[in-house]
C-alpha atoms as a PDB file:
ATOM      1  CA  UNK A   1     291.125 207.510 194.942  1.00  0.00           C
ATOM      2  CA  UNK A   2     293.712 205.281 193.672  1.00  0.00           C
ATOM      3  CA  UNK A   3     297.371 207.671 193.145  1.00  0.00           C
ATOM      4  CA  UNK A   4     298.897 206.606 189.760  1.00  0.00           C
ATOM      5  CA  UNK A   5     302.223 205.116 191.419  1.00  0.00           C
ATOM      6  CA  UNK A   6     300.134 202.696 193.186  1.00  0.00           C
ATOM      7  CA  UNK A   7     298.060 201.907 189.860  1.00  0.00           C
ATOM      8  CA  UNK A   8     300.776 200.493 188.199  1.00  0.00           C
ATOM      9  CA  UNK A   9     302.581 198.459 191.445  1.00  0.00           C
ATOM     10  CA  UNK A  10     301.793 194.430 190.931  1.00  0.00           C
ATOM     11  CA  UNK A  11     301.493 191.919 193.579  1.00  0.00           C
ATOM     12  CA  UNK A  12     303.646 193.318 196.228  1.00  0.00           C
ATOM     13  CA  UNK A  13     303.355 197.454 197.077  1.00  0.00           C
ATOM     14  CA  UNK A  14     305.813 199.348 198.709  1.00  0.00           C
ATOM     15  CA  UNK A  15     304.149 198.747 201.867  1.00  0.00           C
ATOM     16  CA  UNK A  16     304.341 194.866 201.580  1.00  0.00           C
ATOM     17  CA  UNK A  17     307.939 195.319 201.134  1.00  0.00           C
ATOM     18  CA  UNK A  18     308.448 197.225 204.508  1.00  0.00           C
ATOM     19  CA  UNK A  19     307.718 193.943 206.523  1.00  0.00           C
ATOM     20  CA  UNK A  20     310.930 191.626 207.092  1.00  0.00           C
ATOM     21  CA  UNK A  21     308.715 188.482 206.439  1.00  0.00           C
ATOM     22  CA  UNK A  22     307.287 189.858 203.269  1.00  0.00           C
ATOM     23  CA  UNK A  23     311.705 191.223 202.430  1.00  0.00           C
ATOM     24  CA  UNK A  24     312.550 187.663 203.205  1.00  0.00           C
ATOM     25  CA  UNK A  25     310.274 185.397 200.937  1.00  0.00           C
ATOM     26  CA  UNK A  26     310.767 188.036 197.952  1.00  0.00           C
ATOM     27  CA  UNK A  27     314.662 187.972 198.080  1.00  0.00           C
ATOM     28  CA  UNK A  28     314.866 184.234 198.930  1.00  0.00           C
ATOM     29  CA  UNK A  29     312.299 183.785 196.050  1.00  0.00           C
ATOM     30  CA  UNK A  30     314.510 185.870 194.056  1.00  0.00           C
ATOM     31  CA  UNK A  31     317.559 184.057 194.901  1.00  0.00           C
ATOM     32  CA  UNK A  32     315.696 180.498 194.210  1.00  0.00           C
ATOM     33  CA  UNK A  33     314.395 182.284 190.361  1.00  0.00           C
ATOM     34  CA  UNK A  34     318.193 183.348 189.843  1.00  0.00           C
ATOM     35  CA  UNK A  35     319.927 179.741 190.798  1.00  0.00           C
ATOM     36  CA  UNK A  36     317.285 178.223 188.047  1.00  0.00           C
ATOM     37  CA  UNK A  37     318.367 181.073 185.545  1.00  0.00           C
ATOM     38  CA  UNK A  38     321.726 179.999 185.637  1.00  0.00           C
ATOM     39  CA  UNK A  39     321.599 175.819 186.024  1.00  0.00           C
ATOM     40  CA  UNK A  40     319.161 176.356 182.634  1.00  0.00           C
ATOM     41  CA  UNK A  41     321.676 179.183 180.446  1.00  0.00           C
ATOM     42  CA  UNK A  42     324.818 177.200 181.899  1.00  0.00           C
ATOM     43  CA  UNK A  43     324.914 174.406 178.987  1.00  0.00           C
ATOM     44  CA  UNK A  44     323.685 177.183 176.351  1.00  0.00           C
ATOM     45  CA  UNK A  45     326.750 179.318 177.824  1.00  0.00           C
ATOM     46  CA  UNK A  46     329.534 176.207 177.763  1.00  0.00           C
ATOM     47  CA  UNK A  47     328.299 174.999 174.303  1.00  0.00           C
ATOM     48  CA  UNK A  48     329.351 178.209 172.816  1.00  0.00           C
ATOM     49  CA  UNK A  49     332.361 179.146 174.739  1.00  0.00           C
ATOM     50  CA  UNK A  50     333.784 175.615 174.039  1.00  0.00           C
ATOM     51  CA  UNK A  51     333.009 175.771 170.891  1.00  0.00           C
ATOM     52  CA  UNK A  52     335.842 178.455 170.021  1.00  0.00           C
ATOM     53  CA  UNK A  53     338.787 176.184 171.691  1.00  0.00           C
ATOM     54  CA  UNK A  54     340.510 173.321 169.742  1.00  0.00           C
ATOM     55  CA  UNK A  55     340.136 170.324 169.859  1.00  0.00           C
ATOM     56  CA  UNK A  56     343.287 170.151 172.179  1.00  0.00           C
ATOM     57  CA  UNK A  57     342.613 172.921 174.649  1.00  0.00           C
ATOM     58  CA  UNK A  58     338.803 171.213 174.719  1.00  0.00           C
ATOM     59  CA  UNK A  59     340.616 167.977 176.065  1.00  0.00           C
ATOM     60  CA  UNK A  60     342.992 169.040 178.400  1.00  0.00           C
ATOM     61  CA  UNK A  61     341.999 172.384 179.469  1.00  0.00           C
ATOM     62  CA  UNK A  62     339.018 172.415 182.016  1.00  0.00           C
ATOM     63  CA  UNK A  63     338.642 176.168 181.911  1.00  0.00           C
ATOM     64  CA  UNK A  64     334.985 177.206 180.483  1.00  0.00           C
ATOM     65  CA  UNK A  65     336.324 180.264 178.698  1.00  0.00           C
ATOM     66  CA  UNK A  66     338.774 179.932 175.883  1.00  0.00           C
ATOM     67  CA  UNK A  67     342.408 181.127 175.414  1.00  0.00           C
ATOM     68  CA  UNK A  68     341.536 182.464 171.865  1.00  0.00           C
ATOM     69  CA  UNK A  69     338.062 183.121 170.426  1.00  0.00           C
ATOM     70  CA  UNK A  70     338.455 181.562 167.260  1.00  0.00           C
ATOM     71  CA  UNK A  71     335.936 182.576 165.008  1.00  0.00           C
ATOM     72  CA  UNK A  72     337.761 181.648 161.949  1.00  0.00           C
ATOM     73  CA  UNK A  73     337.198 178.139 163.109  1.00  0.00           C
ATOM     74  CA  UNK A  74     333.258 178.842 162.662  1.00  0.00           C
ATOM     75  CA  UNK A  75     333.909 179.956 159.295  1.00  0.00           C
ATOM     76  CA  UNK A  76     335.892 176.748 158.197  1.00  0.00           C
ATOM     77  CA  UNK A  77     333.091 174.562 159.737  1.00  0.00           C
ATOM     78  CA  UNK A  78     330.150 176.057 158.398  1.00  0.00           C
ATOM     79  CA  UNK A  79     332.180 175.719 154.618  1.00  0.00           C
ATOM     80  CA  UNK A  80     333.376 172.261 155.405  1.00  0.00           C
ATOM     81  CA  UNK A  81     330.116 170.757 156.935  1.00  0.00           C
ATOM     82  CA  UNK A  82     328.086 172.630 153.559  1.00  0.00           C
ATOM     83  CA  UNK A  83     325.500 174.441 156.582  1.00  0.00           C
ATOM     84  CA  UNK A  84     324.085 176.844 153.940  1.00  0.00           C
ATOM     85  CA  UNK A  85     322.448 174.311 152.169  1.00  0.00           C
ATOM     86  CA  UNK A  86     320.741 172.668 155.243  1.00  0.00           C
ATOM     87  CA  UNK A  87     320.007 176.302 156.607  1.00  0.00           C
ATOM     88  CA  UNK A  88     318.341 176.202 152.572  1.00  0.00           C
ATOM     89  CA  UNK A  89     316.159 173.135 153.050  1.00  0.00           C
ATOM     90  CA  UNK A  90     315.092 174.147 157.163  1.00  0.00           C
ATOM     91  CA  UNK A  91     314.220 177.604 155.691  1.00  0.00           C
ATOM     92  CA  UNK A  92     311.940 175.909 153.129  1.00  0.00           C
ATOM     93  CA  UNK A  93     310.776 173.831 155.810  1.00  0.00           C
ATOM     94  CA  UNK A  94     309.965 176.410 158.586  1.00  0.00           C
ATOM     95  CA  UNK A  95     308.304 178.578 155.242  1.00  0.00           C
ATOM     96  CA  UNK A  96     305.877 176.519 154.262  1.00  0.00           C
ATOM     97  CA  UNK A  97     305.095 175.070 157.818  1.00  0.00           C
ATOM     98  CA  UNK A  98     304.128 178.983 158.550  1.00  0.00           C
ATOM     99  CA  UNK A  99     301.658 179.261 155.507  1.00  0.00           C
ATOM    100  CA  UNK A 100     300.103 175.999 156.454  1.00  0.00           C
ATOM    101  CA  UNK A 101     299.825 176.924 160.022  1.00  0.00           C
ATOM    102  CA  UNK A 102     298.578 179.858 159.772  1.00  0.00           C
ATOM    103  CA  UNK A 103     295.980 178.995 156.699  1.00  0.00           C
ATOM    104  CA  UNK A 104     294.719 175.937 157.666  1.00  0.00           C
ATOM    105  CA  UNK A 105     294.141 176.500 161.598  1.00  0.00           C
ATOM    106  CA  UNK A 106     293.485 179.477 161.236  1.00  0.00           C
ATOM    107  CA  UNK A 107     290.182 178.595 158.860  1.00  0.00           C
ATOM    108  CA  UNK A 108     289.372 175.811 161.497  1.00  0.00           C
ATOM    109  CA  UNK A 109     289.533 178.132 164.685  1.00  0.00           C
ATOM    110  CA  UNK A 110     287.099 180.952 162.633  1.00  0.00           C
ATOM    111  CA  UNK A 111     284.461 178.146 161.531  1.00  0.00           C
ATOM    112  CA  UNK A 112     284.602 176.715 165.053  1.00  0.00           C
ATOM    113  CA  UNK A 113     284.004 180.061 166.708  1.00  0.00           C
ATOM    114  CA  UNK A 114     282.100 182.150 164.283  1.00  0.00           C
ATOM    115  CA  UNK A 115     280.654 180.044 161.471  1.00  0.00           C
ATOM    116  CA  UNK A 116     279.469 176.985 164.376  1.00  0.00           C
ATOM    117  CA  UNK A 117     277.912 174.793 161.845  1.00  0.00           C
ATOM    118  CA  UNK A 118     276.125 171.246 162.285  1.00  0.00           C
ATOM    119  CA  UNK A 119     278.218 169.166 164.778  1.00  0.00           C
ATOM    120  CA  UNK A 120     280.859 171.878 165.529  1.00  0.00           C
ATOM    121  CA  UNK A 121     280.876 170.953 169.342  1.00  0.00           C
ATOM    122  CA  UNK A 122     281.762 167.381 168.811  1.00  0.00           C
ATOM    123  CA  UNK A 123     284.313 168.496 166.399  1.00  0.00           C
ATOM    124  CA  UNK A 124     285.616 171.235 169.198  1.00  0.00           C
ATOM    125  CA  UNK A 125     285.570 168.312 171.833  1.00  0.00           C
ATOM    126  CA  UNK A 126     287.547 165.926 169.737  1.00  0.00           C
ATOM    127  CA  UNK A 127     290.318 169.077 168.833  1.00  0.00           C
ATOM    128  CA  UNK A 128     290.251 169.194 172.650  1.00  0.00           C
ATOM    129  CA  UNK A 129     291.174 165.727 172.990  1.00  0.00           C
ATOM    130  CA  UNK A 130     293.641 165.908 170.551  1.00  0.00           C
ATOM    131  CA  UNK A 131     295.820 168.463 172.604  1.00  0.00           C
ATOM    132  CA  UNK A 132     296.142 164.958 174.780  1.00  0.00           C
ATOM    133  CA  UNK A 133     297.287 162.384 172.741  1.00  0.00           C
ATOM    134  CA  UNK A 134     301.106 162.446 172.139  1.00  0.00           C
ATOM    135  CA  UNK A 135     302.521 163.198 168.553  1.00  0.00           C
ATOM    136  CA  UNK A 136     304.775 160.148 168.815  1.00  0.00           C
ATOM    137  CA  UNK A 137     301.913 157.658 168.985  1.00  0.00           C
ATOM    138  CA  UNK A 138     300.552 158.438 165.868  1.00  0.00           C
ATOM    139  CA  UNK A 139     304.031 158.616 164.036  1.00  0.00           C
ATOM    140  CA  UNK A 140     304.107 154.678 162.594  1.00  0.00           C
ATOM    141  CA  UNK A 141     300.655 155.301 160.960  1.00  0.00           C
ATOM    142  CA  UNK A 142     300.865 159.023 159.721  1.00  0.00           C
ATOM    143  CA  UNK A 143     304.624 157.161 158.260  1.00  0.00           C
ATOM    144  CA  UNK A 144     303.199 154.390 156.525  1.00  0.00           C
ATOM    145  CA  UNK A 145     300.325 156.518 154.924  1.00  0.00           C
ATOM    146  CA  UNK A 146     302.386 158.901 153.353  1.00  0.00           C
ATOM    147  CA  UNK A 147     305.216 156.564 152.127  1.00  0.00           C
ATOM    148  CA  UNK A 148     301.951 154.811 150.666  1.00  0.00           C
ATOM    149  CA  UNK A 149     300.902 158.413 148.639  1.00  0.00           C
ATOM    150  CA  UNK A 150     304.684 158.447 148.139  1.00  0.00           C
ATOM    151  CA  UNK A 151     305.142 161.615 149.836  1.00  0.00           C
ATOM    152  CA  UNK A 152     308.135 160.442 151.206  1.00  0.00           C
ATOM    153  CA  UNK A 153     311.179 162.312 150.224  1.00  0.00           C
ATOM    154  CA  UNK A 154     309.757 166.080 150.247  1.00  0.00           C
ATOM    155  CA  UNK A 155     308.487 168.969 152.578  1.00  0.00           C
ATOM    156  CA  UNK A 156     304.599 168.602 151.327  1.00  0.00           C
ATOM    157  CA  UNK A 157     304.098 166.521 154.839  1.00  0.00           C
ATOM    158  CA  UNK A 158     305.978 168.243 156.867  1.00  0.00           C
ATOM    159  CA  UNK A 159     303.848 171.708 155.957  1.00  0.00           C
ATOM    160  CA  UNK A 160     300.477 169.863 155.903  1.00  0.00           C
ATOM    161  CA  UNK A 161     300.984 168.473 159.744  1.00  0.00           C
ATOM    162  CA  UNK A 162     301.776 171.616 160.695  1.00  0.00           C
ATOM    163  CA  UNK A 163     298.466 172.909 159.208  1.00  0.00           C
ATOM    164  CA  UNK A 164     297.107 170.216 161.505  1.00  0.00           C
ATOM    165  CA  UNK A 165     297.762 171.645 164.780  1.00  0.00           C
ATOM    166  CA  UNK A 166     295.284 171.322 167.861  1.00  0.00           C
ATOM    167  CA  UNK A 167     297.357 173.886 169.956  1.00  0.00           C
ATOM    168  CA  UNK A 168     297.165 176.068 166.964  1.00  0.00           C
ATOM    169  CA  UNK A 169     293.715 175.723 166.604  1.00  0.00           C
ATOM    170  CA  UNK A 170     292.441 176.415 169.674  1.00  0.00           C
ATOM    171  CA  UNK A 171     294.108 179.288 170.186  1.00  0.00           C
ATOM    172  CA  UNK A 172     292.824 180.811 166.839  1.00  0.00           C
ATOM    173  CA  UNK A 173     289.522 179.733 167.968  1.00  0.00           C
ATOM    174  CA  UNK A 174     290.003 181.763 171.410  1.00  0.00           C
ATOM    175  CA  UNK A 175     290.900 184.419 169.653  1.00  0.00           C
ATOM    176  CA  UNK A 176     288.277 184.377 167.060  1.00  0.00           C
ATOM    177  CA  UNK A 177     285.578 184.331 170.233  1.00  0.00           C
ATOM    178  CA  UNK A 178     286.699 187.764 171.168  1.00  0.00           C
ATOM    179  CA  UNK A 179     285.779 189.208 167.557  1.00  0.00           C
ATOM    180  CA  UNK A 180     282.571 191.476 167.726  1.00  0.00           C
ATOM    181  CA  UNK A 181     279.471 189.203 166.269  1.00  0.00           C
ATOM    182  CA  UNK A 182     278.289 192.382 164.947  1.00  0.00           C
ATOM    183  CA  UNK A 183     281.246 192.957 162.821  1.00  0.00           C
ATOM    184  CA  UNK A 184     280.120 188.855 161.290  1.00  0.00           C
ATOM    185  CA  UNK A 185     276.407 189.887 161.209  1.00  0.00           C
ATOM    186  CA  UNK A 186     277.096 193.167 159.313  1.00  0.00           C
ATOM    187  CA  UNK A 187     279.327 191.139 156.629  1.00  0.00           C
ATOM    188  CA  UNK A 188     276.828 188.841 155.792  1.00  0.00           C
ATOM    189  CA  UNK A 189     273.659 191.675 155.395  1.00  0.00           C
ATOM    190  CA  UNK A 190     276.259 192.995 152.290  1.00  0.00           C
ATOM    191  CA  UNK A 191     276.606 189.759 151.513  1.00  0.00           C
ATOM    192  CA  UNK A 192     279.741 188.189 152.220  1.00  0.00           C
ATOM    193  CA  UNK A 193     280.773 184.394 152.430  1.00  0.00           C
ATOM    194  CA  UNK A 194     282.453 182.952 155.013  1.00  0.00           C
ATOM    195  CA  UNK A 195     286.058 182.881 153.197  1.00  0.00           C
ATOM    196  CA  UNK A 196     285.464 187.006 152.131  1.00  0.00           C
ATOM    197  CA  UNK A 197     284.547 187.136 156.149  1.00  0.00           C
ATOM    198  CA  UNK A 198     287.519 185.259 157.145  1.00  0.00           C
ATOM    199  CA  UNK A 199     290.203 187.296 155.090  1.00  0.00           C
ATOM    200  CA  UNK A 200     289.073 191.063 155.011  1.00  0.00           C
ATOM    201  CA  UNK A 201     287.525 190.865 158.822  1.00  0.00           C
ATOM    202  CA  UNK A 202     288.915 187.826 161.166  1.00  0.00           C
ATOM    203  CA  UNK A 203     292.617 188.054 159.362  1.00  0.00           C
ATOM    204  CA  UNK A 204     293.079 192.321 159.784  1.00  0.00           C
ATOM    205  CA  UNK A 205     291.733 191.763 162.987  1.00  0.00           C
ATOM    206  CA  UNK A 206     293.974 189.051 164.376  1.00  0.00           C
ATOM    207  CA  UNK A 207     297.653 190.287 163.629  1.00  0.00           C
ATOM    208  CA  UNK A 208     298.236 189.563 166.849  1.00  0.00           C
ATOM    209  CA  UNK A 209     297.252 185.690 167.317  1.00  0.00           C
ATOM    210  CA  UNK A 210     298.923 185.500 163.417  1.00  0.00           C
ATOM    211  CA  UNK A 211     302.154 186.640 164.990  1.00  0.00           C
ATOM    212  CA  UNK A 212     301.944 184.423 168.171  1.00  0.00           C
ATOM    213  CA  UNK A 213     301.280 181.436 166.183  1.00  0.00           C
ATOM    214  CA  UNK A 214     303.863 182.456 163.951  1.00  0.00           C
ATOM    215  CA  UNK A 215     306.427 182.476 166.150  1.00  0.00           C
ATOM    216  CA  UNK A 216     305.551 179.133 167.565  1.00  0.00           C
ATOM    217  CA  UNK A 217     305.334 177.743 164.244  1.00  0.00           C
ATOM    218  CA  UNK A 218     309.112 178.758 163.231  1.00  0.00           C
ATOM    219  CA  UNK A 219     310.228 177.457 166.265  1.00  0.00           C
ATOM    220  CA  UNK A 220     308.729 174.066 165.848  1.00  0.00           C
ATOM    221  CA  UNK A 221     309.441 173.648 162.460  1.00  0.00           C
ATOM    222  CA  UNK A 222     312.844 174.920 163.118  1.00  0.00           C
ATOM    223  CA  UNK A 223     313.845 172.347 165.401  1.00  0.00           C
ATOM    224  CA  UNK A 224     311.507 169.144 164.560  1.00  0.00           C
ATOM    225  CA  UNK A 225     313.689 166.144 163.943  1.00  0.00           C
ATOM    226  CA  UNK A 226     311.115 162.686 164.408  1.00  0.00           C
ATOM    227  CA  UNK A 227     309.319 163.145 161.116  1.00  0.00           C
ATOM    228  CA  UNK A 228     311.903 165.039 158.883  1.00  0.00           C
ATOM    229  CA  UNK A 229     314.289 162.488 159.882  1.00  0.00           C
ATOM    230  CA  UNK A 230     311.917 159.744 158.528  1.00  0.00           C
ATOM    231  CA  UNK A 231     310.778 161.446 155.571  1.00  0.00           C
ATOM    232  CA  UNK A 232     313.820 163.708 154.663  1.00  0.00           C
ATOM    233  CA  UNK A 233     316.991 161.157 155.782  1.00  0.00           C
ATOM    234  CA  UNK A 234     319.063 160.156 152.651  1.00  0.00           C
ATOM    235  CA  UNK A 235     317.918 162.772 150.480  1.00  0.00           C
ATOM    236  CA  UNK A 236     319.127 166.182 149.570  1.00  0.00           C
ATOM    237  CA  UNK A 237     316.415 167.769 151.481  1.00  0.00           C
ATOM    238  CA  UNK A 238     317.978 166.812 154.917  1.00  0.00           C
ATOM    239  CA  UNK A 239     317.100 169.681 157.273  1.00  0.00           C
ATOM    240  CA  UNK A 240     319.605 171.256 159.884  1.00  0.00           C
ATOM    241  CA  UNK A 241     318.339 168.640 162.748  1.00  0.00           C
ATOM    242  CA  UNK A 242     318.231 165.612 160.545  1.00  0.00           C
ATOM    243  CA  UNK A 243     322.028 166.880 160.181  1.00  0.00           C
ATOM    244  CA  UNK A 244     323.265 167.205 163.433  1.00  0.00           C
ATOM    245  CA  UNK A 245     322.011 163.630 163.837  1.00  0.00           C
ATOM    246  CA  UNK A 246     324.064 162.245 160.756  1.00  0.00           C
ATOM    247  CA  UNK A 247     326.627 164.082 162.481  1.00  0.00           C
ATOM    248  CA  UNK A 248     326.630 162.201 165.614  1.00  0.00           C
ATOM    249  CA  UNK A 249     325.749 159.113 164.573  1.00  0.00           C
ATOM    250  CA  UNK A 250     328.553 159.320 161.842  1.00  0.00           C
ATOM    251  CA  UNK A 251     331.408 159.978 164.117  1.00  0.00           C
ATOM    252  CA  UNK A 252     333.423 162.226 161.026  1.00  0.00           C
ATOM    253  CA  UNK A 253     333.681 165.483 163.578  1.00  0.00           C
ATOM    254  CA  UNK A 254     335.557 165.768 166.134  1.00  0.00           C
ATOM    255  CA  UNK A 255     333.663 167.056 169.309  1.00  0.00           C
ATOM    256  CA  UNK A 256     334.406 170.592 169.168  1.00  0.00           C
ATOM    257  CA  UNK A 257     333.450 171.236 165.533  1.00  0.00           C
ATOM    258  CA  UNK A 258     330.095 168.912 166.555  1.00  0.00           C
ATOM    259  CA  UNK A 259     329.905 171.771 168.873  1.00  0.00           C
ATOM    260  CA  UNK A 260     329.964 174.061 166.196  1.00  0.00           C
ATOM    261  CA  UNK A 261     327.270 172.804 164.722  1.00  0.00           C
ATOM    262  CA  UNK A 262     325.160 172.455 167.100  1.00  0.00           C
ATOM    263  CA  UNK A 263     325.669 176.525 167.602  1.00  0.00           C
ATOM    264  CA  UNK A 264     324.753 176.375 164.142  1.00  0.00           C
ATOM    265  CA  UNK A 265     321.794 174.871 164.914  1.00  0.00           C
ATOM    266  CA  UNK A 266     320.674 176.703 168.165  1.00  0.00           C
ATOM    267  CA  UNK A 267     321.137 180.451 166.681  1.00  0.00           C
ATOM    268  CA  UNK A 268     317.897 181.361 164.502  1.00  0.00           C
ATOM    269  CA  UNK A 269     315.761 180.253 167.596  1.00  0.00           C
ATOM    270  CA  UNK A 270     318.056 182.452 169.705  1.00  0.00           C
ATOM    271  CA  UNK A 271     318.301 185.663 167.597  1.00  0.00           C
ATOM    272  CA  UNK A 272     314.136 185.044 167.101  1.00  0.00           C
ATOM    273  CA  UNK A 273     313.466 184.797 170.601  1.00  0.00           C
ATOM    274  CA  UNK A 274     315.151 187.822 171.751  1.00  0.00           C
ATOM    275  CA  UNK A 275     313.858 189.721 169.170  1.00  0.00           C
ATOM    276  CA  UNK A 276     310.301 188.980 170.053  1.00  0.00           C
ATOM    277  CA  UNK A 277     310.426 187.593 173.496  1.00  0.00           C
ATOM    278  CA  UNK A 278     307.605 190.585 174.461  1.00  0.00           C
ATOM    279  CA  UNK A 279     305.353 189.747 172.339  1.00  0.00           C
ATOM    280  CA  UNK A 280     305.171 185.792 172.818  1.00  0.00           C
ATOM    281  CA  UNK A 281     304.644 186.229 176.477  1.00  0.00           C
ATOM    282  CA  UNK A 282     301.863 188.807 175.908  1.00  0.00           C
ATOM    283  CA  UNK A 283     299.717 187.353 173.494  1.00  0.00           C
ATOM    284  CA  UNK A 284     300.179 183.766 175.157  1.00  0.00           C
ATOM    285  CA  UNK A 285     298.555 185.741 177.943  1.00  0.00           C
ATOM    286  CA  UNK A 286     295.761 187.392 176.298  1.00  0.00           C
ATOM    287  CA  UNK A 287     295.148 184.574 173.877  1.00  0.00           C
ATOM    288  CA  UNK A 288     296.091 181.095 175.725  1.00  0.00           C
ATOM    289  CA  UNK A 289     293.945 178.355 176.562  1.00  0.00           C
ATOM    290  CA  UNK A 290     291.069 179.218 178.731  1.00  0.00           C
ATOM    291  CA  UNK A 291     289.650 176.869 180.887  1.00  0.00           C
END
């Protein structure tokens, strides 16, 4: 019989750890997982400490921590550099990018794993296919089509391609696999369609996969520059990213209030991925692509 301490131990048990070959690999694995924690949180770390110098102690001082934390200074640039408005327009953005993601994908995983009609595997195979062709190669085209519609100049195409997700899709449709047929089966005897199916059954049942996708969905909408910048640049709907590139390109900053911005910039993902770092790594787990 199995005690309950040992029930819960992963890969390594206390017994592993009582061999010096099995202490060795784990704390030189630990070491090697620690080194990697710090070269990738070093340039997160020395963005935002610089960021509170001048631009006079960022020149000449070499020291990573400031002499003064000047959070004033974050004040002034936010006001000067009009961030609430972008913050507007990337909110927008990330909104209806969520909708669409969630709507649209969501509809396309449930009829590819519960509704299965006429030619659904062919369909399936070429969603699978799309997970490997690169976003950038079909840029010029998806461009020219919608400055042909005259789309050009709004967030309408920037929600609708993220309603167009493979990723997205397949893991809705993963998720949608796991569903009880009989709960399907039993909708239909009363009578239900395939939409009444899909939003009193699939969607109560899939808060999870909803909040995964989500989560991904902010993030990528968040920080997406490529299309925004071509559809957005020049207009009043310039997002935060399409921003910090005007910024750089423009040269009107100095470095440490470009700094600034870019903490700007960097903060929703931040706060959103500490606040639901848990779940993203379970459900990724329980509802990720399977072979």
């Amino acid at each position: 019989m199995i005690k309950k301490s040992e029930s819960c131990t992963g890969v390594l048990r206390e017994f592993d750890m009582q061999r010096l070959n099995v202490r060795v690999i784990y704390t030189a694995i630990y070491i090697i997982c620690l080194l990697f924690m710090i070269v990738f949180f070093f340039p997160l770390v020395w963005v935002i400490l610089s960021s509170f110098k001048n631009i006079q102690e960022f020149v000449k001082d070499t020291s990573i921590l400031p002499k003064t934390y000047r959070f004033a200074a974050f004040a002034k640039t936010w006001k000067a550099l009009r961030f609430s408005h972008y913050y507007i327009n990337s909110g927008l953005s990330v909104l209806g990018s969520v909708v669409c993601a969630v709507l649209f994908n969501g509809l396309f995983g449930f009829v590819l794993a519960k509704v299965r009609p006429a030619g659904s595997k062919i369909i399936e195979a070429l969603v699978m296919w799309g997970l490997l062709i690169p976003t950038t190669t079909s840029i010029v085209p998806l461009f020219m089509n919608l400055a042909k519609l005259g789309l050009t100049g709004s967030f309408v195409p920037l929600w609708l391609s993220m309603g167009a997700n493979a990723f997205y899709v397949v893991l809705f449709r993963n998720f949608f696999d796991s569903l009880p047929q009989s709960y399907i089966e039993a909708a239909k005897i009363d009578g239900a369609s395939d939409i009444s199916i899909f939003m009193r059954i699939a969607v109560p049942l899939s808060k999870s996969i909803i909040m995964v996708v989500v989560l991904y969905a902010i993030t990528a909408a968040w920080s997406d520059f490529l299309l925004p910048f071509l559809l957005l640049q020049n207009t009043s709907f310039e997002t935060v990213m399409v921003k910090l590139f005007s910024l750089m390109r423009g040269a009107k900053i100095n470095d440490v209030e470009m700094l600034r911005a870019i903490v700007f910039a960097i903060i929703p993902p931040i706060i959103l991925f500490i606040l639901f770092q848990k779940q993203i790594t379970q459900v990724t787990i329980q509802s990720g692509i399977k072979g």
